[in-house]
N, C-alpha and C. Protein backbone atom coordinates (compact mmCIF):
# COMPACT_ATOMS: atom_id res chain seq x y z
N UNK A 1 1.69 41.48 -7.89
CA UNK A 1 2.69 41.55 -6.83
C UNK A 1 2.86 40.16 -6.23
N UNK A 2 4.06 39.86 -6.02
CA UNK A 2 4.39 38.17 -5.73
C UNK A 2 4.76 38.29 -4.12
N UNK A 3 4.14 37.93 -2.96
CA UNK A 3 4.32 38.01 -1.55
C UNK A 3 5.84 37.27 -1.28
N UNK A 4 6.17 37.71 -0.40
CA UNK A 4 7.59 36.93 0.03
C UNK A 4 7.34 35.70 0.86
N UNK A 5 7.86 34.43 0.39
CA UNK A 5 7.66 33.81 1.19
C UNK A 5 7.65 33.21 2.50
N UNK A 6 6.84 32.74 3.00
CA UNK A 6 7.03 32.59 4.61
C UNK A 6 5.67 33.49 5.04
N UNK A 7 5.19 34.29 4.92
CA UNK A 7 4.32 35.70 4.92
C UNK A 7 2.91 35.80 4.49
N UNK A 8 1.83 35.61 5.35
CA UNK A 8 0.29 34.85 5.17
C UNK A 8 0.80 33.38 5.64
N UNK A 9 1.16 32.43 5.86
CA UNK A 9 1.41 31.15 5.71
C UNK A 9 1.40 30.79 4.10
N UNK A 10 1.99 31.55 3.12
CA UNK A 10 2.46 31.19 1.74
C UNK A 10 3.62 30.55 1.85
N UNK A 11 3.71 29.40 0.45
CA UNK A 11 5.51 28.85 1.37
C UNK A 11 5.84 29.01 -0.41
N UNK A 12 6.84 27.94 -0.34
CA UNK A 12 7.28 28.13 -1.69
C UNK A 12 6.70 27.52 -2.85
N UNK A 13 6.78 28.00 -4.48
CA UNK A 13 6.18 26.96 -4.97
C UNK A 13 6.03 25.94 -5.18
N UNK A 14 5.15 24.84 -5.40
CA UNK A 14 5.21 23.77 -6.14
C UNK A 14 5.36 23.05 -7.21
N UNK A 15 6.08 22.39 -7.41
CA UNK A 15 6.58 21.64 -8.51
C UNK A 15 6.12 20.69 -9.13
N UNK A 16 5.83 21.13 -10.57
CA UNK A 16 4.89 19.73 -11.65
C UNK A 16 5.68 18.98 -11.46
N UNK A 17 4.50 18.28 -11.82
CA UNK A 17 4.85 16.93 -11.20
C UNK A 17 4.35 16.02 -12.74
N UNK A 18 5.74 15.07 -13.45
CA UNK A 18 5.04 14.87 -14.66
C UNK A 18 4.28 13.41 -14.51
N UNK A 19 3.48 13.52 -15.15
CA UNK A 19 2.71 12.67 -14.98
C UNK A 19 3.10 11.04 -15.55
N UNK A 20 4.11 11.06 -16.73
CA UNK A 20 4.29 9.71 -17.43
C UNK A 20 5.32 9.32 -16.16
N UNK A 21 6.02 10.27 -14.90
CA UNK A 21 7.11 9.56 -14.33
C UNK A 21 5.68 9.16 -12.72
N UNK A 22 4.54 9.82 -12.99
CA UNK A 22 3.49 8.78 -12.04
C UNK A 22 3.24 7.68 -12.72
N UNK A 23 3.22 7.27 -13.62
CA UNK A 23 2.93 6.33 -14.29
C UNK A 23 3.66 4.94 -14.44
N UNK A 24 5.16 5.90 -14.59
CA UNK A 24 6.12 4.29 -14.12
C UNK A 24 6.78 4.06 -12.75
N UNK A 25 6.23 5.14 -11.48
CA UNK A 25 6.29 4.49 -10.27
C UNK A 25 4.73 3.68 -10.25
N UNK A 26 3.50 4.08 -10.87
CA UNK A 26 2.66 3.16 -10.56
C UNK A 26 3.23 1.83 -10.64
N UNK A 27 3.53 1.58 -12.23
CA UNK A 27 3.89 0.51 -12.81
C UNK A 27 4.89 -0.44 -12.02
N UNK A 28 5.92 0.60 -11.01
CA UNK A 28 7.16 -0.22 -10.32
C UNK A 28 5.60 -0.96 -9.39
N UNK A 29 4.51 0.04 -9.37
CA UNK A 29 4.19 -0.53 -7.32
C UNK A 29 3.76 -1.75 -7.43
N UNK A 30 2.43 -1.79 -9.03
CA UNK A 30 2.11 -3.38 -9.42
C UNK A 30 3.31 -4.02 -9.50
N UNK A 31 4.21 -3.84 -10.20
CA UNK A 31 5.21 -4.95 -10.40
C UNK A 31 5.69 -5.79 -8.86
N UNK A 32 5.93 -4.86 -8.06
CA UNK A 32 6.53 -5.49 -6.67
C UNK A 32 5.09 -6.24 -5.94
N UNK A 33 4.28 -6.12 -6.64
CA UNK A 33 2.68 -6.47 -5.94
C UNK A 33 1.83 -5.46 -5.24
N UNK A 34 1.96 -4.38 -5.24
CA UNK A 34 1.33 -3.66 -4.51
C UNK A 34 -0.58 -3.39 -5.61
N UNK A 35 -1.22 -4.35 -5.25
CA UNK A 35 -2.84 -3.92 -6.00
C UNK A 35 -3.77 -2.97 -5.03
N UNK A 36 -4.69 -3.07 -5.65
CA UNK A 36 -5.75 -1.78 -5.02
C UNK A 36 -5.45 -0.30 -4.77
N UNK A 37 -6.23 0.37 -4.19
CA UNK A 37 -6.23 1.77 -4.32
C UNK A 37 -5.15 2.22 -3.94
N UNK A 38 -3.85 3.11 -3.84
CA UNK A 38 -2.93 3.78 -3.38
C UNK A 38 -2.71 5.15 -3.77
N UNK A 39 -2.05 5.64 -2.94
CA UNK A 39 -1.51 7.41 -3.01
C UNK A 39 -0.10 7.28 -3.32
N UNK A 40 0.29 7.50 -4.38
CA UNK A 40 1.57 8.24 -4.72
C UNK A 40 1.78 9.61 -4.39
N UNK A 41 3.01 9.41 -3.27
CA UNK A 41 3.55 10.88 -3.39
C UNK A 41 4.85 11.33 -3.84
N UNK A 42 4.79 12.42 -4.79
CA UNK A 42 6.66 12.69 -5.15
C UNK A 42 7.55 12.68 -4.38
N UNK A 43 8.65 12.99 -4.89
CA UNK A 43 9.67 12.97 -3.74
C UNK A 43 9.58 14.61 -3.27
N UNK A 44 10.22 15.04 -1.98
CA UNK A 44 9.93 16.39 -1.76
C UNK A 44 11.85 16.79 -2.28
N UNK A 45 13.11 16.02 -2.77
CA UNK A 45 13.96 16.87 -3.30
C UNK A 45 14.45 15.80 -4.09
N UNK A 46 15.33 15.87 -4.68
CA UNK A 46 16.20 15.31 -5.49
C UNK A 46 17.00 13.93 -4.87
N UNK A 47 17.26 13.64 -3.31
CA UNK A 47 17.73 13.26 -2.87
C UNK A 47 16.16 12.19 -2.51
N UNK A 48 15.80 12.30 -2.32
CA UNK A 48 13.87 11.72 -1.90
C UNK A 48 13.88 10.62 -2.80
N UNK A 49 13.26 9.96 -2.36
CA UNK A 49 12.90 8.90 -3.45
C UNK A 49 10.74 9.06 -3.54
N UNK A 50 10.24 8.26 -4.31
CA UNK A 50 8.57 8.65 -4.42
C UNK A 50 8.35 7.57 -3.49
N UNK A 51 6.72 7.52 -2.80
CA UNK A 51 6.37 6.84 -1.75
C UNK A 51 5.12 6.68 -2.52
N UNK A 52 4.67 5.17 -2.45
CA UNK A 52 3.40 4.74 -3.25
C UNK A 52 3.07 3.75 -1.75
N UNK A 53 2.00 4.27 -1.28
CA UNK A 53 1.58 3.80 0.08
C UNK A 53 -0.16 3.15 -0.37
N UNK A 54 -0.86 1.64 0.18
CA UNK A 54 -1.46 1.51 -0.04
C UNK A 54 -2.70 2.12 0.70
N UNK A 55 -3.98 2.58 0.32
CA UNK A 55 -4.75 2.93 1.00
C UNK A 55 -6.27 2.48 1.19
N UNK A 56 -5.91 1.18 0.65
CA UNK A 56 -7.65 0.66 0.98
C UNK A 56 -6.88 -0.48 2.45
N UNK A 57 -8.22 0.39 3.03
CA UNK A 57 -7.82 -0.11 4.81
C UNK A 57 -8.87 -0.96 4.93
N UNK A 58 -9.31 -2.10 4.38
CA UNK A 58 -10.38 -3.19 4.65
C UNK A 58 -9.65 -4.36 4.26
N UNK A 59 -10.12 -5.10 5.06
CA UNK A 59 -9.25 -6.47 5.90
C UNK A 59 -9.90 -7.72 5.11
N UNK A 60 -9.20 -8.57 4.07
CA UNK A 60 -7.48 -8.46 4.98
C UNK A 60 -7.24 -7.53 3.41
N UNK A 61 -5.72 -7.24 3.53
CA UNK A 61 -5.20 -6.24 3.00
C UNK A 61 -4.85 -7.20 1.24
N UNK A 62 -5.08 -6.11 -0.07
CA UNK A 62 -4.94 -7.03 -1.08
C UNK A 62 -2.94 -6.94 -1.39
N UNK A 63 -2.85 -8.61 -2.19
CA UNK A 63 -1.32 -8.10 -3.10
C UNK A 63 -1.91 -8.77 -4.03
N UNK A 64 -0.72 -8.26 -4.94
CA UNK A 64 -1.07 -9.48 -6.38
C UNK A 64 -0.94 -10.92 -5.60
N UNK A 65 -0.05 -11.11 -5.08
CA UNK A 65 0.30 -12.95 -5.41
C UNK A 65 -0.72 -13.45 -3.74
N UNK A 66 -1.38 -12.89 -3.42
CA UNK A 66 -2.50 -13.59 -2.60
C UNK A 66 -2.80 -12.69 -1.32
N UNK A 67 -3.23 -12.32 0.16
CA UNK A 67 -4.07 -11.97 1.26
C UNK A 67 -2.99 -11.82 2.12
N UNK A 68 -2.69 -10.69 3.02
CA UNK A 68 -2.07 -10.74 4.29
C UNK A 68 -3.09 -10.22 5.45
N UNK A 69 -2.54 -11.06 6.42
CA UNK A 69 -3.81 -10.74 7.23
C UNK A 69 -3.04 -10.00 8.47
N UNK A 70 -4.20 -9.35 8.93
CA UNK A 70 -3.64 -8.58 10.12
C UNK A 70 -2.72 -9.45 10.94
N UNK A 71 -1.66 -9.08 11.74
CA UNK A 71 -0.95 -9.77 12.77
C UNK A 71 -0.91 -8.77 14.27
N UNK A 72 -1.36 -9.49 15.52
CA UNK A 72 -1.33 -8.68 16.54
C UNK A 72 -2.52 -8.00 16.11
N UNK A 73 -3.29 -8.05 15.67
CA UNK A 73 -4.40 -6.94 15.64
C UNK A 73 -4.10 -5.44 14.77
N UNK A 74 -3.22 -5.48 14.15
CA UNK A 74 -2.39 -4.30 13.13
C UNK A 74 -2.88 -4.81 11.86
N UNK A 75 -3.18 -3.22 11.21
CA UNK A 75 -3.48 -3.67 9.98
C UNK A 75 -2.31 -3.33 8.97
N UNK A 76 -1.91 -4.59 8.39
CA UNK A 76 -1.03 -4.52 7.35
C UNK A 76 -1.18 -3.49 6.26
N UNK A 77 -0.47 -2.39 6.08
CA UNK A 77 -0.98 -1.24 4.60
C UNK A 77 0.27 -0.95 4.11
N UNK A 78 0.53 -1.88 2.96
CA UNK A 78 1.60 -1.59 1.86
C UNK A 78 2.28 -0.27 1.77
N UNK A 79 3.68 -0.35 2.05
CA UNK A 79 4.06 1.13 1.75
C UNK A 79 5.76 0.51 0.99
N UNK A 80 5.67 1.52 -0.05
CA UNK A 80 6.62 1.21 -1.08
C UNK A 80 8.11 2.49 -1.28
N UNK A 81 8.68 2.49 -1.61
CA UNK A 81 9.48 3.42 -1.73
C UNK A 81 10.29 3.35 -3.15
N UNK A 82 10.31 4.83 -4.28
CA UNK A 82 10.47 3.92 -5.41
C UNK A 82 11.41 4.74 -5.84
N UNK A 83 12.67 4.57 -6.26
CA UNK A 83 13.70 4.97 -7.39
C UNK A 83 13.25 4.56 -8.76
N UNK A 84 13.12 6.17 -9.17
CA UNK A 84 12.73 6.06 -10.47
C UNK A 84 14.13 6.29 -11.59
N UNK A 85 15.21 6.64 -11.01
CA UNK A 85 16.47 6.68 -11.88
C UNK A 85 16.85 4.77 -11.79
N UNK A 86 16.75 4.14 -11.14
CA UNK A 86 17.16 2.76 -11.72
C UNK A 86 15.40 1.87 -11.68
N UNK A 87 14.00 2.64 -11.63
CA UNK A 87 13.44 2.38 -12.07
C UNK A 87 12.73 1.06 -11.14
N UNK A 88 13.27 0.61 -10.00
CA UNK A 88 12.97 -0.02 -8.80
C UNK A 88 12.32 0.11 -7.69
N UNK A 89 11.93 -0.76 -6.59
CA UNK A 89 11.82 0.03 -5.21
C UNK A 89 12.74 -0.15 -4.46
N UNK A 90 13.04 0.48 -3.61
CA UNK A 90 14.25 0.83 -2.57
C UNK A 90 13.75 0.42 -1.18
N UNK A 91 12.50 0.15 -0.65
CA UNK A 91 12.17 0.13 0.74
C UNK A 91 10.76 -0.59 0.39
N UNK A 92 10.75 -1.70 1.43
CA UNK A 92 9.43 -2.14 1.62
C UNK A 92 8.82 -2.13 2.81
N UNK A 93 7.86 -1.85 3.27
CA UNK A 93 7.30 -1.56 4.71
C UNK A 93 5.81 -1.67 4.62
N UNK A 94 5.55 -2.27 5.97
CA UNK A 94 4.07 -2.65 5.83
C UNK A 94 3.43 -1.93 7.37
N UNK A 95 2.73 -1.04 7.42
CA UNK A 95 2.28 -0.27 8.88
C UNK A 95 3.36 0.97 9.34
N UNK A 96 2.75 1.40 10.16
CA UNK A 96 3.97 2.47 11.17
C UNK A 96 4.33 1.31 11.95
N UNK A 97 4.07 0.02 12.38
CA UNK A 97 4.61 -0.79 14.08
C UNK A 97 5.17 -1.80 13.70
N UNK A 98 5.02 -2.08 12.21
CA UNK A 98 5.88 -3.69 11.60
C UNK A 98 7.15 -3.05 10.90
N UNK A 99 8.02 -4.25 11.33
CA UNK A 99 9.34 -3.61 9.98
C UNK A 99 8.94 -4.38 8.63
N UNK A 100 8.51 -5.22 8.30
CA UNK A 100 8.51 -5.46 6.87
C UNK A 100 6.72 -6.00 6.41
N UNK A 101 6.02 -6.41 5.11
CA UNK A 101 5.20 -7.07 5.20
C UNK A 101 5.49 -8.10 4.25
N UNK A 102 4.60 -9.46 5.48
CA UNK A 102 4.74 -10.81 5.35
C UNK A 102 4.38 -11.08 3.80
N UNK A 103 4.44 -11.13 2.81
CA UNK A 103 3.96 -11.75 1.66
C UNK A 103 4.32 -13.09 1.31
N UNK A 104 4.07 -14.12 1.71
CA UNK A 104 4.60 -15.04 1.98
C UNK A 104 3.31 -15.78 1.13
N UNK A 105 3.56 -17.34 0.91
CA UNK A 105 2.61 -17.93 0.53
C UNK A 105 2.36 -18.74 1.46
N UNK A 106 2.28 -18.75 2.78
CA UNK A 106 1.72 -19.24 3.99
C UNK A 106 0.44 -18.60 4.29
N UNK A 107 0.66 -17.11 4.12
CA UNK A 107 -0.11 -15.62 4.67
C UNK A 107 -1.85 -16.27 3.73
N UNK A 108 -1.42 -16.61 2.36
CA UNK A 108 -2.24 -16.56 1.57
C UNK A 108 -3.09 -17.75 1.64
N UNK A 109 -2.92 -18.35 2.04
CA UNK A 109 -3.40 -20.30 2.20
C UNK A 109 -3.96 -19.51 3.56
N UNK A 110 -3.59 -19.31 4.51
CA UNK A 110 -4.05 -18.86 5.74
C UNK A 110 -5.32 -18.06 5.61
N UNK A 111 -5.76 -17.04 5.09
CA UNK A 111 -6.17 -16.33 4.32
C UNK A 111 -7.56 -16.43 3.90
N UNK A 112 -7.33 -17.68 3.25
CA UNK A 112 -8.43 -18.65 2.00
C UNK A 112 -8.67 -19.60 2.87
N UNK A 113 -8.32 -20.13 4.07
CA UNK A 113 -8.40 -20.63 5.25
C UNK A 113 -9.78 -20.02 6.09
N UNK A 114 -9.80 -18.97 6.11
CA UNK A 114 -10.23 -18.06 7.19
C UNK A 114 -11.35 -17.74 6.72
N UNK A 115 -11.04 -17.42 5.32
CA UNK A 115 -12.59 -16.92 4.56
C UNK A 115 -12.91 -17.75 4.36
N UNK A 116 -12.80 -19.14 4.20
CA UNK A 116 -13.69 -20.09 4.11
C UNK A 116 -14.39 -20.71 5.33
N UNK A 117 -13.51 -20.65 6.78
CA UNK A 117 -13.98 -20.81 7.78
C UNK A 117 -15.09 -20.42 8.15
N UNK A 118 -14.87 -19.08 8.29
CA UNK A 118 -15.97 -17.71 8.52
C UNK A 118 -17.49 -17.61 8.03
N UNK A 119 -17.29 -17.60 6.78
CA UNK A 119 -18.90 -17.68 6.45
C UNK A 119 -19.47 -19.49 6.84
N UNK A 120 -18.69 -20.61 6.89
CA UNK A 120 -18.83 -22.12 7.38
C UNK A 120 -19.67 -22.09 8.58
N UNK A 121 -18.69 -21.58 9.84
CA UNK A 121 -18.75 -21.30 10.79
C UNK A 121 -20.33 -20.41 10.95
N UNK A 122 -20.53 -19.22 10.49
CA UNK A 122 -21.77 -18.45 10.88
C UNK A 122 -23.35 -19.30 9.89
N UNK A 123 -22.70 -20.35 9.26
CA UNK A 123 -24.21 -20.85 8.10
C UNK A 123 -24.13 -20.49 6.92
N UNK A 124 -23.65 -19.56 6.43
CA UNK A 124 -24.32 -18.61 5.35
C UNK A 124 -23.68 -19.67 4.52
N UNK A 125 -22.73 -20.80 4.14
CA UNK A 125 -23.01 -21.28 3.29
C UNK A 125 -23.42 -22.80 3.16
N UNK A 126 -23.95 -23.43 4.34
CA UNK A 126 -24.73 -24.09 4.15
C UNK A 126 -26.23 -23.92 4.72
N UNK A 127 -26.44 -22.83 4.30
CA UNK A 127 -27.98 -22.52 4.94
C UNK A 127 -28.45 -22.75 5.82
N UNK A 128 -29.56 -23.60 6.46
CA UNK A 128 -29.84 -23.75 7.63
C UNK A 128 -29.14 -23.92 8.87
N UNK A 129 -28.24 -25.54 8.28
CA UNK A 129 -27.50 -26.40 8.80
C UNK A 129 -26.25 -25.82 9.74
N UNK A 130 -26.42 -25.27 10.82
CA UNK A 130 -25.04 -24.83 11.75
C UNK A 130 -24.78 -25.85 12.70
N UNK A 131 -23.30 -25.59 12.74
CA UNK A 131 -22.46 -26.47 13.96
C UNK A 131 -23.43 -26.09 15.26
């Protein structure tokens, strides 16, 4: 017997989801730079496009082409938006509070800046010897 939907909190079914078309929104997310761990989600209709959002939240945040670092104290987390009929992304967004993310090659020098400061600054890489 098949319940009507709406009725228990049952809703409607869900839809396979094929897997070779996860495969070439992965492929769009590396291409635009999006590395490390992320959640792809389908689109919920026809009109939807897929959302490949990054989800490793440890600082600073990775891309392919180099480091963005928090700004304002916000952590930068890749969020992508992908048309898979022309095979692109459609939207780039970095946080719920930023409109875009910086990928810049300033971000990245800055970056390699900081991490080199940091451990300088506390000893750890010249051993004893601190400022």
């Amino acid at each position: 017997m098949v319940a009507e939907a709406g009725h228990h909190g049952s809703g409607g079914e869900a839809t396979a989801v094929d897997p070779a078309a996860t495969d070439r929104v992965l492929t769009v997310a590396r291409t635009a730079g999006l590395t490390g761990p992320v959640e792809i989600t389908p689109p919920e209709d026809t009109r939807s496009a897929w959302t490949v959002t990054q989800v490793d939240n440890t600082w600073p945040v990775r891309f392919a082409i180099g480091w963005a670092l928090p700004l304002f104290g916000l952590m930068l987390l890749a969020f992508l938006a992908i048309d898979l009929a022309v095979a692109a992304w459609t939207s780039r967004r970095g946080g719920q509070r930023l409109p875009d993310v910086p990928v810049a090659a300033d971000l990245a020098l800055r970056a390699l800046l900081l991490r080199r400061a940091l451990p300088t600054r506390s000893g750890s890489v010249a051993g004893l010897a601190k400022p």
